[in-house]
Protein backbone atom coordinates (compact mmCIF):
# COMPACT_ATOMS: atom_id res chain seq x y z
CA UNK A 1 -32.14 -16.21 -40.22
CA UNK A 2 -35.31 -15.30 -38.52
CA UNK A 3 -36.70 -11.47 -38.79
CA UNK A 4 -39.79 -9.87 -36.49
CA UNK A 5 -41.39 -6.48 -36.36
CA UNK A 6 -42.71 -4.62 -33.22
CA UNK A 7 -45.98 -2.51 -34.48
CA UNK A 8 -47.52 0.03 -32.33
CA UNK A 9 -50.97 -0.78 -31.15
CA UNK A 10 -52.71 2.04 -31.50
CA UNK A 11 -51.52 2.78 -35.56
CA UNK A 12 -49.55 -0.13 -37.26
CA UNK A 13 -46.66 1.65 -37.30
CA UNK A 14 -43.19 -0.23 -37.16
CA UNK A 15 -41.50 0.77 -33.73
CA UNK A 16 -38.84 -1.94 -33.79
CA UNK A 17 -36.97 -5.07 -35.69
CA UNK A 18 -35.11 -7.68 -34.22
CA UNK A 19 -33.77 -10.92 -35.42
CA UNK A 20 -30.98 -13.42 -35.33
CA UNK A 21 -28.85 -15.78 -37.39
CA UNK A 22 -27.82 -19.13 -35.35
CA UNK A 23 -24.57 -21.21 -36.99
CA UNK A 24 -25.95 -24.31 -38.41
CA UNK A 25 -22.93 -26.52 -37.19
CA UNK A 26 -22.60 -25.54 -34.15
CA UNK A 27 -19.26 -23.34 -34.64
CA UNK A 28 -18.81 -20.11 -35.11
CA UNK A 29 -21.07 -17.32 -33.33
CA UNK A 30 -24.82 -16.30 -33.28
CA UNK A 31 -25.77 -12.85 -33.79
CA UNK A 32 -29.05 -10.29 -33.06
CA UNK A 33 -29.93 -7.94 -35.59
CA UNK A 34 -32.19 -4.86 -33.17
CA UNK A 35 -33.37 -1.75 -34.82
CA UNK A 36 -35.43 0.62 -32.41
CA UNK A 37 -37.14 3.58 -33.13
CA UNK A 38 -35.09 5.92 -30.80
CA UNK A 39 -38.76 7.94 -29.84
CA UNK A 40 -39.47 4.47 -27.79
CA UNK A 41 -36.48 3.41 -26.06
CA UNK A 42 -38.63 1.90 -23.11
CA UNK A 43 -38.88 -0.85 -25.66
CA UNK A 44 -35.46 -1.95 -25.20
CA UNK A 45 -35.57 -4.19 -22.61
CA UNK A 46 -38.83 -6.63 -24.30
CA UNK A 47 -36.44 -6.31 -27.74
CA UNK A 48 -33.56 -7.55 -26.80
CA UNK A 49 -34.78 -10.07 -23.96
CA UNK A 50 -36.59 -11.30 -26.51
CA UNK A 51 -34.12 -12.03 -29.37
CA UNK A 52 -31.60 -13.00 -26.96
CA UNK A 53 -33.94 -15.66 -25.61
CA UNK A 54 -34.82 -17.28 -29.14
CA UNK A 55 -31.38 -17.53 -29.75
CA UNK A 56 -30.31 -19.10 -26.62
CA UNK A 57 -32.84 -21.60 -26.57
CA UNK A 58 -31.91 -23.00 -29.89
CA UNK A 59 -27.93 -22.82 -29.36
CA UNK A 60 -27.12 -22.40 -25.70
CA UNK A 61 -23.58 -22.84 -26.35
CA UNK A 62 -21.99 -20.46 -28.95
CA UNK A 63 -21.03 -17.32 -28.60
CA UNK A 64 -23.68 -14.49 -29.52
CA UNK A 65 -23.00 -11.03 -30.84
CA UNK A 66 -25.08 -7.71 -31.52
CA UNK A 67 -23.97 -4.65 -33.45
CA UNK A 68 -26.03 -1.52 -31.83
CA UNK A 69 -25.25 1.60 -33.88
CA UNK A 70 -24.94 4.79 -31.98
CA UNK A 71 -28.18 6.43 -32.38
CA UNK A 72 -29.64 3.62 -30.21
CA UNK A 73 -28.24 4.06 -26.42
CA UNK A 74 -31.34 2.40 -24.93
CA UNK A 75 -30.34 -1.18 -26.69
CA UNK A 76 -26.83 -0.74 -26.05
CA UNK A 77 -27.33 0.07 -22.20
CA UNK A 78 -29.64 -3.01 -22.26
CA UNK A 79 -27.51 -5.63 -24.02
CA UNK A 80 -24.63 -4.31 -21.52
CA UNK A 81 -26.69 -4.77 -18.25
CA UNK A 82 -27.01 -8.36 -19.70
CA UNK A 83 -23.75 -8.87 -19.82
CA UNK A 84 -22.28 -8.70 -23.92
CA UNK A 85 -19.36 -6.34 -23.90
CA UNK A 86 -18.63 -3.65 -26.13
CA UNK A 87 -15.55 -4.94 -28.22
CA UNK A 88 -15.51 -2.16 -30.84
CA UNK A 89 -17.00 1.00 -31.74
CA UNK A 90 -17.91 1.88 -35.67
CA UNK A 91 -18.10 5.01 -38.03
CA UNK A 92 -20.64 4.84 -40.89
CA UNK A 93 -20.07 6.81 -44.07
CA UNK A 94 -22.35 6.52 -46.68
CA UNK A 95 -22.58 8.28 -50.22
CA UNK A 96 -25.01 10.32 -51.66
CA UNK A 97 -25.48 9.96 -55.57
């Protein structure tokens, strides 16, 4: 597994995550982890591109799959105009104690 952070210039300020997990015997799927800061969806494009292109240069072969929650349209309108297809969609529920 292999995490990175986007910072904004200007402050420090995390604007983005992205990272990926790549089977180790060469079955099985890969899959990107992206987390955007919905104020900068412009960012989209670099994020994705950019985890999708780490992955595929270390396992060209298998299968690769993202979960993009729904608060983050950008990513999911950019990993669709690469070509993944959206297979599901999910409801969160959490609990507050």
């Amino acid at each position: 597994d292999t995490d990175r952070l986007v910072r904004r210039a200007a402050d420090g300020v995390i604007v983005a995550r992205l990272g990926w997990s790549i089977a180790k015997r060469g079955k099985g799927l890969n899959m990107l982890r992206i987390r955007l800061d919905p104020a900068q969806p412009e960012l989209a494009p670099y994020v994705i591109r950019q985890a999708l292109y780490e992955v595929v240069a270390k396992s060209p072969r298998l299968r690769i799959e993202v979960f993009v929650p729904d608060w983050m349209p950008a990513v999911a309108r950019e990993a669709e105009a690469l070509g993944f297809v959206r297979r599901t969609a999910n409801n969160a529920m959490g609990l507050k104690l």
